[in-house]
Protein backbone atom coordinates (compact mmCIF):
# COMPACT_ATOMS: atom_id res chain seq x y z
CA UNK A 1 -10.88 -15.84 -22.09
CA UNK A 2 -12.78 -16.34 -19.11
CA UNK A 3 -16.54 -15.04 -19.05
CA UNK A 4 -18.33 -15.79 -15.07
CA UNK A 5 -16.63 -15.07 -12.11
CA UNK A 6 -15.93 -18.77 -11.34
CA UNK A 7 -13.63 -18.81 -14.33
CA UNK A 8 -11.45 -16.07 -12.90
CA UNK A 9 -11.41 -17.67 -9.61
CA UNK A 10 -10.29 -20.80 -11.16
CA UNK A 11 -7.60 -18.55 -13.32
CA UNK A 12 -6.93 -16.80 -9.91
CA UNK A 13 -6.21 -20.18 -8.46
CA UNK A 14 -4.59 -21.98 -11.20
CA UNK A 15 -1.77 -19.35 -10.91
CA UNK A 16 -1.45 -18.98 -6.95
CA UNK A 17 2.17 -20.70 -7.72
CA UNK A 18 3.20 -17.75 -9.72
CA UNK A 19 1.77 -14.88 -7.81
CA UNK A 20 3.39 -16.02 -4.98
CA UNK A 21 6.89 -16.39 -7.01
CA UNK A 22 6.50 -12.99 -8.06
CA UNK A 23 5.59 -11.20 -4.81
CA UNK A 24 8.44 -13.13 -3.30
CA UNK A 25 10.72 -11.67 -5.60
CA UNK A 26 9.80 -8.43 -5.33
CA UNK A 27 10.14 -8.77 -1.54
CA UNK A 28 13.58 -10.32 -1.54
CA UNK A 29 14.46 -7.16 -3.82
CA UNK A 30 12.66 -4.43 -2.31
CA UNK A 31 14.59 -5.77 1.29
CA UNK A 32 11.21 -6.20 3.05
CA UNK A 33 11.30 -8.05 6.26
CA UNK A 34 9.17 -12.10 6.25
CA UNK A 35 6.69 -10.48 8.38
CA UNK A 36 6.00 -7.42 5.71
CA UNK A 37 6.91 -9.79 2.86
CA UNK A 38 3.71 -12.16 3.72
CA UNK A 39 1.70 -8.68 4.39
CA UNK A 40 2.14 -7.79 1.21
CA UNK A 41 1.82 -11.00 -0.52
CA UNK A 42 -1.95 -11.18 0.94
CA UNK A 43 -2.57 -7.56 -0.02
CA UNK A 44 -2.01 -8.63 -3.47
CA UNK A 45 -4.11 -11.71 -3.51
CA UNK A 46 -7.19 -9.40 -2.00
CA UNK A 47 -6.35 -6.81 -4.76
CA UNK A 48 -6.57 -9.41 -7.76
CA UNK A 49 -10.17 -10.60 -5.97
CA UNK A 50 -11.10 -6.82 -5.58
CA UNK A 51 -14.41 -5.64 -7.45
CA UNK A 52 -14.84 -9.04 -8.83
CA UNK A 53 -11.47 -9.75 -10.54
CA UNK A 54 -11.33 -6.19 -11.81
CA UNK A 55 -7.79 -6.61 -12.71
CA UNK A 56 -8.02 -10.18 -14.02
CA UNK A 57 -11.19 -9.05 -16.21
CA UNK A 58 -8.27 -6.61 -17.99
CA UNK A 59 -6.79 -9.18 -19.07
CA UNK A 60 -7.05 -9.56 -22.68
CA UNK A 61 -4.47 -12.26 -23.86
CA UNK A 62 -2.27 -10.14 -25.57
CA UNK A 63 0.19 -11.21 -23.60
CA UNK A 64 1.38 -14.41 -21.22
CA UNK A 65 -1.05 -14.49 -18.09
CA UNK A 66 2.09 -14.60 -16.07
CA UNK A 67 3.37 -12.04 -17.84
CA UNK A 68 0.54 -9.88 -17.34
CA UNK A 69 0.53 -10.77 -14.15
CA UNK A 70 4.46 -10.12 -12.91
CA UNK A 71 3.60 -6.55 -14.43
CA UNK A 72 0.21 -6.15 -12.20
CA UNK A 73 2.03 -6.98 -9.29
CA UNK A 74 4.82 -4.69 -9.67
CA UNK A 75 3.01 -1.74 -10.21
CA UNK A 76 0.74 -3.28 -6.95
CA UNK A 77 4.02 -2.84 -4.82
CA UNK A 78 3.81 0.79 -5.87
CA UNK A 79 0.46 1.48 -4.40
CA UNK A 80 1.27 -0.56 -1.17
CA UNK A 81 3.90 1.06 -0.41
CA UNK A 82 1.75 4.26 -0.93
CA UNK A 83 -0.46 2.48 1.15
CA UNK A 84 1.88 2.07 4.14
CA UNK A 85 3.44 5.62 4.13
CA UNK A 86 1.08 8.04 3.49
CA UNK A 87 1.42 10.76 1.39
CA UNK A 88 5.04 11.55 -0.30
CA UNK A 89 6.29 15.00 -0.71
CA UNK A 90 8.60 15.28 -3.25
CA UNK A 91 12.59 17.38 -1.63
CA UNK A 92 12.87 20.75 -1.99
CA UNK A 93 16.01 19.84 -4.88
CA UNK A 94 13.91 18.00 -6.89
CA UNK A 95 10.97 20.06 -7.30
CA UNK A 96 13.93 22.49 -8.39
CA UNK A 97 15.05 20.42 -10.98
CA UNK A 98 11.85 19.94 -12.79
CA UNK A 99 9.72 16.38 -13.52
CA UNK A 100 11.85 14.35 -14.37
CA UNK A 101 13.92 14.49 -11.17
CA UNK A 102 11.00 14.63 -9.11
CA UNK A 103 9.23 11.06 -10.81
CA UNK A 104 12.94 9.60 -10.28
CA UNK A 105 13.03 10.78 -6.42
CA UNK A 106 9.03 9.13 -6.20
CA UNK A 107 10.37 6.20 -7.83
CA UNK A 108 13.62 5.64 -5.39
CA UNK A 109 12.83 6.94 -2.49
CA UNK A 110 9.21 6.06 -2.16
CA UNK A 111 8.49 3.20 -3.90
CA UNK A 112 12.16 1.51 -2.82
CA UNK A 113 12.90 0.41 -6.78
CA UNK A 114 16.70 0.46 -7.43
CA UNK A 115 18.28 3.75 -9.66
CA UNK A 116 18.11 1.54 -12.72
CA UNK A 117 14.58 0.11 -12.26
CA UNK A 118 13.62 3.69 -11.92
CA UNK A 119 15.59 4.84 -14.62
CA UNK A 120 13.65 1.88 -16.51
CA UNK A 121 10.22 3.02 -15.71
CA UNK A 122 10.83 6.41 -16.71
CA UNK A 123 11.83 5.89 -20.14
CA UNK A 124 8.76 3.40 -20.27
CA UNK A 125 6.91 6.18 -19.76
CA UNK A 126 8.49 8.65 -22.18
CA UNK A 127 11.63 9.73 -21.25
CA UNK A 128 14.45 8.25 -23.59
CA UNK A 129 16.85 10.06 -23.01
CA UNK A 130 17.49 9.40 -19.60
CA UNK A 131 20.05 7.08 -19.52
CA UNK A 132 20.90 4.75 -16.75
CA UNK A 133 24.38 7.04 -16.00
CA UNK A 134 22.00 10.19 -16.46
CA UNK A 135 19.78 8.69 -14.08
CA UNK A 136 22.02 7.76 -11.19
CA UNK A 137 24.07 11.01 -11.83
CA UNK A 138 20.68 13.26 -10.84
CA UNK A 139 19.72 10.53 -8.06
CA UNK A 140 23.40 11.43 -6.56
CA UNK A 141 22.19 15.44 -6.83
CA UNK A 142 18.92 14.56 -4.73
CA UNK A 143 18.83 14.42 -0.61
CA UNK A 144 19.54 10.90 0.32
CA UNK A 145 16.69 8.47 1.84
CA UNK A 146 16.48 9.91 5.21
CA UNK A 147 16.46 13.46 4.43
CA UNK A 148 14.26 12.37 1.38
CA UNK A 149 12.62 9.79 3.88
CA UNK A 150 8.40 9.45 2.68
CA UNK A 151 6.47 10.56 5.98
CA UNK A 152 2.94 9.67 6.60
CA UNK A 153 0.85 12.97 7.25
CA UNK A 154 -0.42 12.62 10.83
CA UNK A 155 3.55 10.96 11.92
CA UNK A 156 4.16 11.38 15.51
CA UNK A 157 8.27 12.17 16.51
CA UNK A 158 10.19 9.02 17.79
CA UNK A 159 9.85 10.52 21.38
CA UNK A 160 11.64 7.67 22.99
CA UNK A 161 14.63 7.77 20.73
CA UNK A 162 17.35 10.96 22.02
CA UNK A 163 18.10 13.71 19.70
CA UNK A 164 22.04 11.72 19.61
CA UNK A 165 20.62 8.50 18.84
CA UNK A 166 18.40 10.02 16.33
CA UNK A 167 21.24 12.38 14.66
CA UNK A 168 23.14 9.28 14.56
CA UNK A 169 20.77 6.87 12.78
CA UNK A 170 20.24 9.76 10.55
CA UNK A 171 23.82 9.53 9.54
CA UNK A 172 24.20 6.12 9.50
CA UNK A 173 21.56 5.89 7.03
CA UNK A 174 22.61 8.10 4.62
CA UNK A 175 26.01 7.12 4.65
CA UNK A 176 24.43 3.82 3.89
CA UNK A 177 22.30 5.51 0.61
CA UNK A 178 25.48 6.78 -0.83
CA UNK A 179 27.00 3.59 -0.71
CA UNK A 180 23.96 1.86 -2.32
CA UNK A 181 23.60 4.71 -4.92
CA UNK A 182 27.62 4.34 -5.35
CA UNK A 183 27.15 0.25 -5.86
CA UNK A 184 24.44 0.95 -8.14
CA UNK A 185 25.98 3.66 -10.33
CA UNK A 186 28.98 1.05 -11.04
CA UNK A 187 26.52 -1.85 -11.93
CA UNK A 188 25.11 0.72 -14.44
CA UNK A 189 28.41 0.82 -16.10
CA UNK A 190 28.63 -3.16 -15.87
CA UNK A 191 25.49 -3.46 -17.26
CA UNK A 192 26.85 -0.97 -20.41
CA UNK A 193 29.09 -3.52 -21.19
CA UNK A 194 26.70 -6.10 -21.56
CA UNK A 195 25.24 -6.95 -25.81
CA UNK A 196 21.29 -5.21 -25.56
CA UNK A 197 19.08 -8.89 -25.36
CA UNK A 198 21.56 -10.05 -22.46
CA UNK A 199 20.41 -6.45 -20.69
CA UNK A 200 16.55 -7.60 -21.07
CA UNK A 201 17.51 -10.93 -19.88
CA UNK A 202 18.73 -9.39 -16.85
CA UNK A 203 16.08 -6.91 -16.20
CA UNK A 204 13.37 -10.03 -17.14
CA UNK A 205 14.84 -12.39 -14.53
CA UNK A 206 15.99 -10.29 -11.57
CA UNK A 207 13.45 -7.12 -12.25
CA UNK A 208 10.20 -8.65 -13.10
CA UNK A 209 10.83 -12.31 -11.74
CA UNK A 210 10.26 -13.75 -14.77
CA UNK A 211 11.08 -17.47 -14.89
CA UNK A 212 13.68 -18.67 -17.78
CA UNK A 213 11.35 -20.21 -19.40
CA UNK A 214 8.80 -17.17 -20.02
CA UNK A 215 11.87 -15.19 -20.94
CA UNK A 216 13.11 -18.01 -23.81
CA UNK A 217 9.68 -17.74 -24.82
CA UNK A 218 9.23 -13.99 -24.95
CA UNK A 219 12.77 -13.52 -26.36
CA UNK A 220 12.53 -16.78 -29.14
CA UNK A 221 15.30 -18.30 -28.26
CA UNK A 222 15.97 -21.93 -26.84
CA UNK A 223 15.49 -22.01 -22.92
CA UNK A 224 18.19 -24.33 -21.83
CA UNK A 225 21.26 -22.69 -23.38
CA UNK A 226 19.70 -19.93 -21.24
CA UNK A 227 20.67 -21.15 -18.47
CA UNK A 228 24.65 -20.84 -19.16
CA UNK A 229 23.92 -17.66 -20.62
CA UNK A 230 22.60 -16.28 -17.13
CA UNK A 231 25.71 -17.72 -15.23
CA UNK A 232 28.22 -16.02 -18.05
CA UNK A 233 26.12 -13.01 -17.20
CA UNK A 234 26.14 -13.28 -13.65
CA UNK A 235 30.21 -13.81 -13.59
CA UNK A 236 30.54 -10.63 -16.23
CA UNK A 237 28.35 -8.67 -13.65
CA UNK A 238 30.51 -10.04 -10.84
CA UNK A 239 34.09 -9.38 -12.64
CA UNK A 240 32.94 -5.77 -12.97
CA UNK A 241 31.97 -4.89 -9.65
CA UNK A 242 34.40 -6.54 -8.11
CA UNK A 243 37.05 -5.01 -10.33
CA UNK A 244 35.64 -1.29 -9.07
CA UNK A 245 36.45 -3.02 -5.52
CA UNK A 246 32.48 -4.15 -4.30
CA UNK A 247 33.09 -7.31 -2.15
CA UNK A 248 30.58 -10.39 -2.77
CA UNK A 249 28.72 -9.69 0.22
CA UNK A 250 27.59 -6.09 -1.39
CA UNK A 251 26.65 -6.86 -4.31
CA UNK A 252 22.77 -5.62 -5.17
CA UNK A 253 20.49 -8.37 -4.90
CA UNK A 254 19.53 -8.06 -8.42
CA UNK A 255 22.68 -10.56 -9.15
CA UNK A 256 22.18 -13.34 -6.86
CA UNK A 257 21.96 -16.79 -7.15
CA UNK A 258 18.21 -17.45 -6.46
CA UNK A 259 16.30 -19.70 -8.68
């Protein structure tokens, strides 16, 4: 383990490849633009060099640096994009339904990760019995992401835009939730049919960014059979959606191609 600052600006340095592979990732899911991508890629670096290496000094080598690392960044995202909107208020539904509806509406419509990352998180942090069905099933129940939209206190009105164009983005945009949640509810069920360890791969790979070789090594098994594995995976994924009548051009990022 490191012990002077130098050593965890070397380990800070040494691993510049990763971060950078990781943040990217999390961009390209999240659907940030190259301009907010790189913003948030810096805010990052500044927040691992914070307090001197506060975060890196937690590091106790229980794990893979770059494992410890992919889950850092990840639950960085979460405070940047607290960052950049201001304080959330949770809808007027969810508070109605109690906790659990409220950290899944926080989760979604805040912090932008999909139903079944959200769904993921939660039963991370003690809630196993919400399935991934359960999950997208109360999701469908909440207001959708412009009704639910997170508001900075202090936001001025979009006086330029008319009260027509507004009502209409308004629409357009929620139309456009409902088909995301929709797309996402069916992947659920694709993902059902998929054996448990093929489930982590996917949420390893796509989710955290994990390369294949951290996840042969985390899982114990051989890394370049691993790699036919993810296509069979990929085309099960695929077959299902497209079955339920998703096109190729929507399917969720989470099943692309990108190496």
């Amino acid at each position: 383990m490191p012990e002077r600052q130098d050593d965890y600006s070397e380990l800070l340095v040494s691993h510049l490849a990763w971060i950078d592979r990781v943040t990217a990732a999390i961009a390209r899911r999240q659907g940030l633009s190259s301009d907010e991508a790189d913003e948030f890629a810096s805010w990052v670096k500044l927040k691992l060099i914070e307090d001197d290496y506060a975060t890196l000094r937690k590091f106790r080598g229980e794990s893979l640096i770059t494992t410890y690392l992919t889950v850092v960044i990840n639950r960085l995202y979460q405070d940047y994009r607290v960052s950049q909107l201001g304080r959330w208020r949770p809808s007027a539904a969810a508070r109605r339904k109690g906790p659990v509806a409220i950290s899944l509406e926080r989760l979604v419509r805040r912090d932008r990760l999909t139903p079944l990352q959200a769904a993921e998180t939660l039963r991370a942090r003690g809630e196993p019995d919400l399935s991934d069905r359960d999950a997208l099933k109360l999701l469908g129940e909440l207001p959708s992401a412009e009704r639910g939209r997170p508001r900075a206190v202090g936001d001025a009105p979009l006086a330029t835009a008319t009260s027509s164009e507004r009502a209409d983005g308004t629409l357009l945009e929620a139309e456009a939730q409902h088909e995301r949640d929709a797309v996402w509810a069916l992947l659920a069920t694709a993902m059902e049919g998929l054996p448990e360890e093929d489930r982590e791969i996917v949420k390893m790979r796509y989710w955290a960014g994990s390369t294949v070789a951290d996840i042969a090594r985390a899982l114990r098994i051989e890394q370049k059979p691993l790699y036919r594995r993810l296509d069979r995976i990929h085309a099960h994924l695929r077959r299902s959606l497209e079955a339920s009548g998703i096109s190729k051009d929507r399917l969720p990022g989470l099943i692309d191609d990108d190496e």
